[in-house]
N, C-alpha and C. Protein backbone atom coordinates (compact mmCIF):
# COMPACT_ATOMS: atom_id res chain seq x y z
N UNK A 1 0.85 -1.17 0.00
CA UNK A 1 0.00 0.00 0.00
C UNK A 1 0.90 1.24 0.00
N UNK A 2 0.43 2.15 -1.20
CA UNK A 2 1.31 3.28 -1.27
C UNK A 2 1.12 3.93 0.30
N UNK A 3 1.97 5.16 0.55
CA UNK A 3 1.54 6.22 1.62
C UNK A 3 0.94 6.60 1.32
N UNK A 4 0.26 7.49 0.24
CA UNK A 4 -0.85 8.14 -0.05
C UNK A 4 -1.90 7.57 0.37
N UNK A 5 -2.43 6.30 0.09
CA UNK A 5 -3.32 5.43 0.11
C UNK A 5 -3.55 5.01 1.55
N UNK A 6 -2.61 4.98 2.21
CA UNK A 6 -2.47 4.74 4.01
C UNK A 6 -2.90 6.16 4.44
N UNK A 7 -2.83 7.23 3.85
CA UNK A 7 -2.62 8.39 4.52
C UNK A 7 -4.47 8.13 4.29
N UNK A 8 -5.09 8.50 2.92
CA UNK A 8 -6.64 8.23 2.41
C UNK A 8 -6.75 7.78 3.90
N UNK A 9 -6.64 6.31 3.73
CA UNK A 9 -7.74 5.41 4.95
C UNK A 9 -7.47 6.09 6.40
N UNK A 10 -6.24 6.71 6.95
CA UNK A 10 -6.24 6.92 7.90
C UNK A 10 -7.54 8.49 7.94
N UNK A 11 -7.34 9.11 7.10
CA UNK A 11 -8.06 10.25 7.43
C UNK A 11 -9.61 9.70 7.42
N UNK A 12 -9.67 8.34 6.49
CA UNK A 12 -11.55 8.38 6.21
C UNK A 12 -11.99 7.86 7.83
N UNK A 13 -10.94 6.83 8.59
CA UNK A 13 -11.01 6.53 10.07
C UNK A 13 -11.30 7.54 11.00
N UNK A 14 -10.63 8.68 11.27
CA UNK A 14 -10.70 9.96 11.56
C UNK A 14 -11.83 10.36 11.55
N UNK A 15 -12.26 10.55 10.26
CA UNK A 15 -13.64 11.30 10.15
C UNK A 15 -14.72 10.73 10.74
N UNK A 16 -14.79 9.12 10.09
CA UNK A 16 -15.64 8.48 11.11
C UNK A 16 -15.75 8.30 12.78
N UNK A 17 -14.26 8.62 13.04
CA UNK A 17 -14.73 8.43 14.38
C UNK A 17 -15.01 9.78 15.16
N UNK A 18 -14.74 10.82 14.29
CA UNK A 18 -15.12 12.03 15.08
C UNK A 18 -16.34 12.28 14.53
N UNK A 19 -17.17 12.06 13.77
CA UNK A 19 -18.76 11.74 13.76
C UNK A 19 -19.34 10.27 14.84
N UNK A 20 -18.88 9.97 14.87
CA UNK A 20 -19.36 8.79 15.74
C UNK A 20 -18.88 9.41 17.64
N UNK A 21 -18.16 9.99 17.79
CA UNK A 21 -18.06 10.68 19.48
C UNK A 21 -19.19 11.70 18.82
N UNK A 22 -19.05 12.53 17.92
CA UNK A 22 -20.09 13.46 18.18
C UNK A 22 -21.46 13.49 18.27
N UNK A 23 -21.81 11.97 17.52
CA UNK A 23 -23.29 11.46 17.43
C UNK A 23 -23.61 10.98 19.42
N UNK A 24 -22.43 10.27 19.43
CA UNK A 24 -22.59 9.57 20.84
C UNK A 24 -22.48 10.56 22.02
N UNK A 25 -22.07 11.36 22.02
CA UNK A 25 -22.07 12.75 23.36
C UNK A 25 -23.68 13.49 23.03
N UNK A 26 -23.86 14.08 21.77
CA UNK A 26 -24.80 14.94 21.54
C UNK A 26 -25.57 15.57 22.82
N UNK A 27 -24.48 15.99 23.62
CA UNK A 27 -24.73 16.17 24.62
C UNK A 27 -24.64 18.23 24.89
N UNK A 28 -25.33 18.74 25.88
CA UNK A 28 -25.70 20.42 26.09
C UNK A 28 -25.38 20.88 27.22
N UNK A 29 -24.63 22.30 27.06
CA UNK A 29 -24.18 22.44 28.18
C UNK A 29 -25.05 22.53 29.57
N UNK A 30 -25.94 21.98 29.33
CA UNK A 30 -26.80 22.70 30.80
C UNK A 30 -27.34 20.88 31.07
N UNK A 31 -26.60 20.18 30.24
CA UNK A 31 -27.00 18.91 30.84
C UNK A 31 -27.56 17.48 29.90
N UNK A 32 -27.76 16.12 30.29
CA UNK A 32 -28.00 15.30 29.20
C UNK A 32 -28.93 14.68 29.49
N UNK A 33 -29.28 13.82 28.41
CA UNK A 33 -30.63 12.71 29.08
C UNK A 33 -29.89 12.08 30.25
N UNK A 34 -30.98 10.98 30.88
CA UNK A 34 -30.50 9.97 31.64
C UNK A 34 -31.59 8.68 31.88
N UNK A 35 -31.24 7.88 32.61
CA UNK A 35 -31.80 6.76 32.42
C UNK A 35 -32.93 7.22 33.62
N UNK A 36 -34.25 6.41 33.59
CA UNK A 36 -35.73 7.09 34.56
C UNK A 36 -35.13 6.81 35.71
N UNK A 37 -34.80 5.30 36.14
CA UNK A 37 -34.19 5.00 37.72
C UNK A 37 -33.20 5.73 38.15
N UNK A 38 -32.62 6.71 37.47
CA UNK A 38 -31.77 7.34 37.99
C UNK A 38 -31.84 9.03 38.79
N UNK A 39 -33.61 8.97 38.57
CA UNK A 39 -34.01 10.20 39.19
C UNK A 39 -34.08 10.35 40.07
N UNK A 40 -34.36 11.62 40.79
CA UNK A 40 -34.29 11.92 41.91
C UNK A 40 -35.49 12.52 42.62
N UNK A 41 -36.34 12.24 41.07
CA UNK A 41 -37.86 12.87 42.21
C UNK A 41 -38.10 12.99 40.37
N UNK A 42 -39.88 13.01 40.64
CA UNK A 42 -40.50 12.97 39.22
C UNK A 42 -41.58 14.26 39.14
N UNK A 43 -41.62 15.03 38.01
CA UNK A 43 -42.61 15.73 38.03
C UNK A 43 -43.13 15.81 36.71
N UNK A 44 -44.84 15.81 37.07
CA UNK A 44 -45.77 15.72 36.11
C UNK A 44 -45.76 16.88 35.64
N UNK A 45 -45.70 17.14 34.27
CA UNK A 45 -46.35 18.36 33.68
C UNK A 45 -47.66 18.05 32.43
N UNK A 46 -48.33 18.55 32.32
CA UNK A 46 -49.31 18.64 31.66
C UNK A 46 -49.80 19.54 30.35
N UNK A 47 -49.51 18.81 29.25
CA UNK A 47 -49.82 19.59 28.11
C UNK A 47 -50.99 19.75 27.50
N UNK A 48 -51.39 21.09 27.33
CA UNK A 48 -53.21 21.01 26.85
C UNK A 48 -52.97 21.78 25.95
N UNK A 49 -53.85 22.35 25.53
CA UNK A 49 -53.96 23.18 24.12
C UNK A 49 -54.21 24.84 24.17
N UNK A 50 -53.78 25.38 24.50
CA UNK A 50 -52.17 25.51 24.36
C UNK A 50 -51.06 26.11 25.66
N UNK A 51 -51.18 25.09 26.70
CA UNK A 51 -50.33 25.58 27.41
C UNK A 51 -49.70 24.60 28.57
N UNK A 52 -49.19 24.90 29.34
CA UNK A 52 -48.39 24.03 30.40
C UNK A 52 -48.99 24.13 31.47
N UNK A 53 -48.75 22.60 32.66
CA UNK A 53 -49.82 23.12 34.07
C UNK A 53 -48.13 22.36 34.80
N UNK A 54 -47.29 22.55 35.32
CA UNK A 54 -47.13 23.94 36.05
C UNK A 54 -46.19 25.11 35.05
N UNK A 55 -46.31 25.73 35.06
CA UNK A 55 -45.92 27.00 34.10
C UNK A 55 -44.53 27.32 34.25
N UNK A 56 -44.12 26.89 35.67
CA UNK A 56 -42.51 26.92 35.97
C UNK A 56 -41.95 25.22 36.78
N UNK A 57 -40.70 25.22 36.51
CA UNK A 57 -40.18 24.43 37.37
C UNK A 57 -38.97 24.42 37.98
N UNK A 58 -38.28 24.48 39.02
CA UNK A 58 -37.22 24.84 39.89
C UNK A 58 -36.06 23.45 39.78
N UNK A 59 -35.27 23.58 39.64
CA UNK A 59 -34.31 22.08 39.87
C UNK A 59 -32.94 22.71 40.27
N UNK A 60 -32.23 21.56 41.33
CA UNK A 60 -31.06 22.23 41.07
C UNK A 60 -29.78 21.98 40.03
N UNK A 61 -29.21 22.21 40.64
CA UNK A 61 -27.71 21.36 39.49
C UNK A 61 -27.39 20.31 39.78
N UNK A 62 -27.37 19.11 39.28
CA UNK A 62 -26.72 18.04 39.31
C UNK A 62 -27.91 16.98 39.46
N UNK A 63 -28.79 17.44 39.79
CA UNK A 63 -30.23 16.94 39.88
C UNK A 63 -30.77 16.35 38.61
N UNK A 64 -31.27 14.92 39.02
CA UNK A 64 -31.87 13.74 37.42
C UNK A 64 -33.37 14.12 38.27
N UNK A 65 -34.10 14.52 36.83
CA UNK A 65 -35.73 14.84 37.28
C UNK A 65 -36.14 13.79 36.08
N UNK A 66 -37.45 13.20 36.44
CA UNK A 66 -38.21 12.15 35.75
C UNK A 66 -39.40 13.00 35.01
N UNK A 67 -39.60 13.70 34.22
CA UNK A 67 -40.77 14.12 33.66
C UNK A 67 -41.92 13.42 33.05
N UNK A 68 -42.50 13.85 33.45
CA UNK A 68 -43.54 12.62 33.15
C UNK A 68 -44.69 13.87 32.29
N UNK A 69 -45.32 13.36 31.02
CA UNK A 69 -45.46 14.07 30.46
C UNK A 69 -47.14 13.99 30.04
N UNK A 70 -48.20 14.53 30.31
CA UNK A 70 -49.57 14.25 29.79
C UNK A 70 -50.03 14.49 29.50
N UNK A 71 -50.18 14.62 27.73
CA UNK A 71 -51.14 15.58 26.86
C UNK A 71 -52.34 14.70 27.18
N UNK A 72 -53.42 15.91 27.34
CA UNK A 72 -54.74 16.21 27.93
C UNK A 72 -54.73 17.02 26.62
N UNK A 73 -55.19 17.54 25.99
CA UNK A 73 -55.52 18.28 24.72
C UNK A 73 -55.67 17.24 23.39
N UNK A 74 -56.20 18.07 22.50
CA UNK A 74 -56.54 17.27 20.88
C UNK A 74 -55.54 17.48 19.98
N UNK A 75 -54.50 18.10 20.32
CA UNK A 75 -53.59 18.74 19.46
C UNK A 75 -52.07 17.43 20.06
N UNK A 76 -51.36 17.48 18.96
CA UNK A 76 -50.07 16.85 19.22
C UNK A 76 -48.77 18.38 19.49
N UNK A 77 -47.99 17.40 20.73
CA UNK A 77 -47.77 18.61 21.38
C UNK A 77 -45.86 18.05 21.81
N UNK A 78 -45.43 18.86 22.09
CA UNK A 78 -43.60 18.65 22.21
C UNK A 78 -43.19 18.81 23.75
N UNK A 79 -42.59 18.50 24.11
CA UNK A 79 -41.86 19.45 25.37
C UNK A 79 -40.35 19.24 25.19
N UNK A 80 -39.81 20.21 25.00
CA UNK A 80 -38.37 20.18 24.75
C UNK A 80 -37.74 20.97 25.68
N UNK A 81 -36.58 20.88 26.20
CA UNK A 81 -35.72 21.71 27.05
C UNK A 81 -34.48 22.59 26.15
N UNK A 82 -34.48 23.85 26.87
CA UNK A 82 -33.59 24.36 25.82
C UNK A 82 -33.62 26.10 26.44
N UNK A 83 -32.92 26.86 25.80
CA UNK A 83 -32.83 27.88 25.70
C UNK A 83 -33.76 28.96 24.83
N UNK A 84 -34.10 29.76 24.99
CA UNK A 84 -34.97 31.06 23.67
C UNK A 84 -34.21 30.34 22.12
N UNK A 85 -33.17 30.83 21.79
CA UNK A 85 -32.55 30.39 20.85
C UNK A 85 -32.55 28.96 20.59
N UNK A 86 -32.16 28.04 21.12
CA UNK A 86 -32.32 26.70 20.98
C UNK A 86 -33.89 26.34 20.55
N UNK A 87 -35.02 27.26 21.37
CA UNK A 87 -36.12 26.90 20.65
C UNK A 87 -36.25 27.34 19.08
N UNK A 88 -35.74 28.39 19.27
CA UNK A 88 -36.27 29.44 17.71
C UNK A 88 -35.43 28.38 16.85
N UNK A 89 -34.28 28.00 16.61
CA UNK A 89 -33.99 26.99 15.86
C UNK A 89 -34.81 25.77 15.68
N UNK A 90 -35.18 24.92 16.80
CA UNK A 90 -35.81 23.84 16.26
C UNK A 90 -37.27 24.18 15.98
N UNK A 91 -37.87 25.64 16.16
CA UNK A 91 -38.95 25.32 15.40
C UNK A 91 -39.17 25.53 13.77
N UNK A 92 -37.98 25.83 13.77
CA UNK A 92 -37.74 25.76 11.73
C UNK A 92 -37.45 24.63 11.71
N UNK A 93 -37.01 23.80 12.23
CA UNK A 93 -37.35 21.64 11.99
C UNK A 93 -38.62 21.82 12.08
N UNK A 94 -39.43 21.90 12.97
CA UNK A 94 -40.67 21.38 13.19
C UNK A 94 -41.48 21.73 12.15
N UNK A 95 -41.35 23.27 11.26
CA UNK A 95 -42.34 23.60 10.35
C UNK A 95 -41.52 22.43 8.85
N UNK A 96 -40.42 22.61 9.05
CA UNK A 96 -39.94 21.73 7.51
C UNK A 96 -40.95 20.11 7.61
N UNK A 97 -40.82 19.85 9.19
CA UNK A 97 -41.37 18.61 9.54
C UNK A 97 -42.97 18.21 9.29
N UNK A 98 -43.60 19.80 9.58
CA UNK A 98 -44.93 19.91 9.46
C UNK A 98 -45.78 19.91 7.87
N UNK A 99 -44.58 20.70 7.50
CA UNK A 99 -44.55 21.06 5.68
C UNK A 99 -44.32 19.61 4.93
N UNK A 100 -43.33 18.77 5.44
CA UNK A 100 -43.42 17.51 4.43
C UNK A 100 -44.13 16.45 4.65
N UNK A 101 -45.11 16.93 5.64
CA UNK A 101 -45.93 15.38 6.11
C UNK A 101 -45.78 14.62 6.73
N UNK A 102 -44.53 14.44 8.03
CA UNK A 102 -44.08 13.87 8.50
C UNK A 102 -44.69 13.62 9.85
N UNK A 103 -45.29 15.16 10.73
CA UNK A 103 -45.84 15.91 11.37
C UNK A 103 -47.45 15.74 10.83
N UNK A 104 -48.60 15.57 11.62
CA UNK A 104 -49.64 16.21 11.54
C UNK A 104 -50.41 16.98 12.83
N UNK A 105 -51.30 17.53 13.11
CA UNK A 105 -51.65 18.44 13.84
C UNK A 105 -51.65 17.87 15.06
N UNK A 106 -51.91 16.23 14.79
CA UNK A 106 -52.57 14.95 16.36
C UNK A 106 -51.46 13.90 16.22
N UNK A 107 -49.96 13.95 15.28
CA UNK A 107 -49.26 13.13 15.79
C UNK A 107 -48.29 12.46 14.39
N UNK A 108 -47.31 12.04 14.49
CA UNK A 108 -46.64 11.73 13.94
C UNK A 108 -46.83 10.52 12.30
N UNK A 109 -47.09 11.01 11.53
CA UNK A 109 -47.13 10.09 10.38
C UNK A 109 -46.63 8.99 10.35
N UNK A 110 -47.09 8.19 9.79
CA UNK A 110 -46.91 6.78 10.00
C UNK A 110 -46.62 6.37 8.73
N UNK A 111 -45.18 6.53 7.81
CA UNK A 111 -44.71 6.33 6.58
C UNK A 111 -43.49 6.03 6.70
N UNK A 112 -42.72 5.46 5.73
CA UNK A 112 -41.24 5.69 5.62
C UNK A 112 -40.86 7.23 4.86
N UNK A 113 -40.30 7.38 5.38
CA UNK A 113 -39.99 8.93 5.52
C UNK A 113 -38.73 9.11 4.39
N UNK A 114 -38.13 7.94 4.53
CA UNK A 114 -36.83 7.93 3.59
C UNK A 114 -37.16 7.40 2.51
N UNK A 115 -37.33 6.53 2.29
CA UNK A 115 -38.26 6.61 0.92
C UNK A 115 -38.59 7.46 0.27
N UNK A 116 -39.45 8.36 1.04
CA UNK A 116 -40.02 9.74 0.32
C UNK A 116 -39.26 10.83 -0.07
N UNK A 117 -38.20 10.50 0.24
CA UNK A 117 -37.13 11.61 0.08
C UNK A 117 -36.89 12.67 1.27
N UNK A 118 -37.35 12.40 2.75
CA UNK A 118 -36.82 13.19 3.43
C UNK A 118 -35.68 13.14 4.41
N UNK A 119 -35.02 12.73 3.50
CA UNK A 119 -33.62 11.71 4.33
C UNK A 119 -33.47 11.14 5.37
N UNK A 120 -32.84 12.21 6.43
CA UNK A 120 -32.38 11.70 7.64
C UNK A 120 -33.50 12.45 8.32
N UNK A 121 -34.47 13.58 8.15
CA UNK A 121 -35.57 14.50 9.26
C UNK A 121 -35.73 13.41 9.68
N UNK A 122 -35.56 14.00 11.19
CA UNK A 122 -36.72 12.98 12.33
C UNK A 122 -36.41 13.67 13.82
N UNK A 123 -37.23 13.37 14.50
CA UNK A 123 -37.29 13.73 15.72
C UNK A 123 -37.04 13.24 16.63
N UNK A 124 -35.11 13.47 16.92
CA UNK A 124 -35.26 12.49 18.04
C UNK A 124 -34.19 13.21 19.08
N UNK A 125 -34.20 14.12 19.15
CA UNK A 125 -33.25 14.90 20.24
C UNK A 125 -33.71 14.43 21.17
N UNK A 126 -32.03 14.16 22.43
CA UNK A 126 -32.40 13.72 23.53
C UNK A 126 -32.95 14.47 24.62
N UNK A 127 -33.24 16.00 24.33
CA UNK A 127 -34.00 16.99 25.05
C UNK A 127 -35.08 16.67 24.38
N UNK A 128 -36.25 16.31 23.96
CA UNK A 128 -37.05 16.71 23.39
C UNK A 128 -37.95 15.49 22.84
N UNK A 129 -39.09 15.48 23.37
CA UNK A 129 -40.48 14.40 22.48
C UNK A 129 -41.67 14.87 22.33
N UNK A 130 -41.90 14.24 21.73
CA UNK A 130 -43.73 14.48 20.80
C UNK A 130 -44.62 13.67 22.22
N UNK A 131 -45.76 14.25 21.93
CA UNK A 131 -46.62 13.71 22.98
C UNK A 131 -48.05 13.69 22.20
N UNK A 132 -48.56 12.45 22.11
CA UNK A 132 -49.74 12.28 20.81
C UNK A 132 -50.73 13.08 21.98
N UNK A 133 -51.91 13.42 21.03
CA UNK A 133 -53.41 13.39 22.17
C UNK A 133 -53.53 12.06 22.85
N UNK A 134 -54.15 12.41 24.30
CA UNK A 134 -54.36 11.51 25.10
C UNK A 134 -53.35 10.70 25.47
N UNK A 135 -51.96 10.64 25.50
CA UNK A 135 -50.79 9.41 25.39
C UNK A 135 -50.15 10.55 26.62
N UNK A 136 -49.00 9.82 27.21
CA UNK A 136 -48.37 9.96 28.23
C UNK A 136 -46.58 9.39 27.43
N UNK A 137 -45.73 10.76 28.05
CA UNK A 137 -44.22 10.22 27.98
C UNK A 137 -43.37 10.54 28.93
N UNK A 138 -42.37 10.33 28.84
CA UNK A 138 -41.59 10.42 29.42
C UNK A 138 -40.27 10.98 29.06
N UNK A 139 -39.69 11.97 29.83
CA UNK A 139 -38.64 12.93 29.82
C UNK A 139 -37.25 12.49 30.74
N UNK A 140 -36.49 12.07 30.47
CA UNK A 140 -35.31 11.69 32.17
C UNK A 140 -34.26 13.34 32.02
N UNK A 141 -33.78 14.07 32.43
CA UNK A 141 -32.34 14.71 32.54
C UNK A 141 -32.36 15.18 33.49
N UNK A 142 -30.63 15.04 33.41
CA UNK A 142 -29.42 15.19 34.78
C UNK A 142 -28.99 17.15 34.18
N UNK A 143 -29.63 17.77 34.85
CA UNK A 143 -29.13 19.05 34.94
C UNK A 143 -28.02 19.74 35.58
N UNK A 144 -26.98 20.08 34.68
CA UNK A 144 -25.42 19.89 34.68
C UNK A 144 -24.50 21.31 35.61
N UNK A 145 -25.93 22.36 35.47
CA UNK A 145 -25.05 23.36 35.82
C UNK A 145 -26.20 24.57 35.84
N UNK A 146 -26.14 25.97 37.02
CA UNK A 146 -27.27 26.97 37.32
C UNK A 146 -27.28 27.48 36.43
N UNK A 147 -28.81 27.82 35.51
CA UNK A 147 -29.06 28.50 34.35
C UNK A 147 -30.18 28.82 34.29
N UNK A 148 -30.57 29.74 33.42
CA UNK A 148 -32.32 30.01 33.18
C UNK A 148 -32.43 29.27 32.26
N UNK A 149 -33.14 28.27 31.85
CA UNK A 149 -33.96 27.58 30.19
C UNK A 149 -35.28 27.94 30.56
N UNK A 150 -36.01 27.38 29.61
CA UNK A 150 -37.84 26.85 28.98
C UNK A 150 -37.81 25.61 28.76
N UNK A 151 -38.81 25.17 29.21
CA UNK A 151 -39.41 24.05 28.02
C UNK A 151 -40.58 24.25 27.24
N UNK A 152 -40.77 24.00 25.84
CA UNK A 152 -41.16 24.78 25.64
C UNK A 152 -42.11 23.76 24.12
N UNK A 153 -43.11 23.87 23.72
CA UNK A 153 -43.43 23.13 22.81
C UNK A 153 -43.63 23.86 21.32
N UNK A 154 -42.37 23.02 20.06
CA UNK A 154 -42.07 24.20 19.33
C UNK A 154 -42.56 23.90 18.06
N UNK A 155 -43.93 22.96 18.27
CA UNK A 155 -44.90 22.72 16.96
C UNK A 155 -45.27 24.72 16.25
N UNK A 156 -45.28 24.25 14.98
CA UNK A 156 -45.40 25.74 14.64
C UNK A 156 -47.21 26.47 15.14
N UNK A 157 -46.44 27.77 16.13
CA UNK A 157 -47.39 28.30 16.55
C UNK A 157 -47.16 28.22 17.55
N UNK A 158 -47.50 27.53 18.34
CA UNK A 158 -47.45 26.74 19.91
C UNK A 158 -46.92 27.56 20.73
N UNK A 159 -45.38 27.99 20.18
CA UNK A 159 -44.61 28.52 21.29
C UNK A 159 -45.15 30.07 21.08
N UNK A 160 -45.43 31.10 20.28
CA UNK A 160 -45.88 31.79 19.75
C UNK A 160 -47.20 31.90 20.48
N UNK A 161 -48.23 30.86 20.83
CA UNK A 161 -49.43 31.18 21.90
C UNK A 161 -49.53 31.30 22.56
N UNK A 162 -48.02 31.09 23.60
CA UNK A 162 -47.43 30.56 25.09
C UNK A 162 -47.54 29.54 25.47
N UNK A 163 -47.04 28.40 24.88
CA UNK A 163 -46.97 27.04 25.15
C UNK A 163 -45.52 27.51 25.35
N UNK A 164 -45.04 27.92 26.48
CA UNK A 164 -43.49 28.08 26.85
C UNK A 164 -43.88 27.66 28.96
N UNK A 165 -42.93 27.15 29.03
CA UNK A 165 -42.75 27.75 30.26
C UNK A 165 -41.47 27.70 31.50
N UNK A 166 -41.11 28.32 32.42
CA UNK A 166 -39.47 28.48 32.57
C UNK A 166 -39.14 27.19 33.55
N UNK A 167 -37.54 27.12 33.52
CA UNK A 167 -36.96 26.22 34.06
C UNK A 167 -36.13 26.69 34.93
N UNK A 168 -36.03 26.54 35.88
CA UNK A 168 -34.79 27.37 36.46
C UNK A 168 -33.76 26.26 37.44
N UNK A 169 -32.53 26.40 36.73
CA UNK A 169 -31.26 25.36 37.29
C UNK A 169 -30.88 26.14 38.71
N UNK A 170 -30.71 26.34 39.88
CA UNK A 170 -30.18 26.66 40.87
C UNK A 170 -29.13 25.90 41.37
């Protein structure tokens, strides 16, 4: 094997493996998923149309909270953790998501998606799930460090009606 050719494979190794740590951390500074048994206390929040029941929630740092999640409303609904900005970004996913059919108003399409040509879209940040009407989910994260976030549901519109509400890391 020439060097050139050693040099090729070593860099295509490289690349792969620094996409592969970066897929596997996809991790935020204010903290990551975690496994449910590893919480430290669980709290229900409640998604209706269009808003949150409790409107705030307090945690401290280092603290694994179990969210437990219960759309009560007719509408399909998100709760994601994140920042102002972190929302305003993913709700330009959610409208591309809403726009190709992937998304409908009460819940997630039921197609191959790749097939259709929408490649890799999908929804699966580890901050962040869909919650059909009437269905119940579940949220786990270990909050890493004191900050202000939202959680915030960033179907288009939603957050825009005040389907937001604050988080506060202490």
């Amino acid at each position: 094997m020439t060097l050139r050719t050693s040099l090729l494979w070593a860099g295509c190794l490289m690349a792969l493996s620094v996409d592969a740590l970066a897929d596997a951390s996809h991790g935020y500074a204010f903290g990551h998923s975690a496994a449910a048994d590893n919480a430290t206390r669980s709290v229900e929040v409640t998604l209706q149309d269009i808003a949150f029941a409790p409107k705030s929630v307090d945690v401290k740092a280092g603290e694994t909270v179990r969210f437990v999640l219960v759309n009560k409303g007719q509408l399909l609904h998100e709760f994601n953790l994140g920042d102002a900005a972190m929302h305003a970004e993913h709700q330009k996913e959610m409208l591309q998501m809403l726009a190709s059919g992937m998304l409908t108003s009460t819940g997630m399409a039921r197609m191959d998606h790749a097939a259709m040509g929408h490649g890799a879209m999908k929804h699966d940040d580890p901050n962040s799930v869909l919650v059909e009407p009437g269905k119940t989910a579940e949220l786990t994260w270990t909050f890493a460090k004191a900050t202000g976030l939202e959680f915030a549901c960033n179907l288009p519109g939603h957050y825009q009606a005040g389907m937001v509400g604050t988080l506060t890391v202490e």
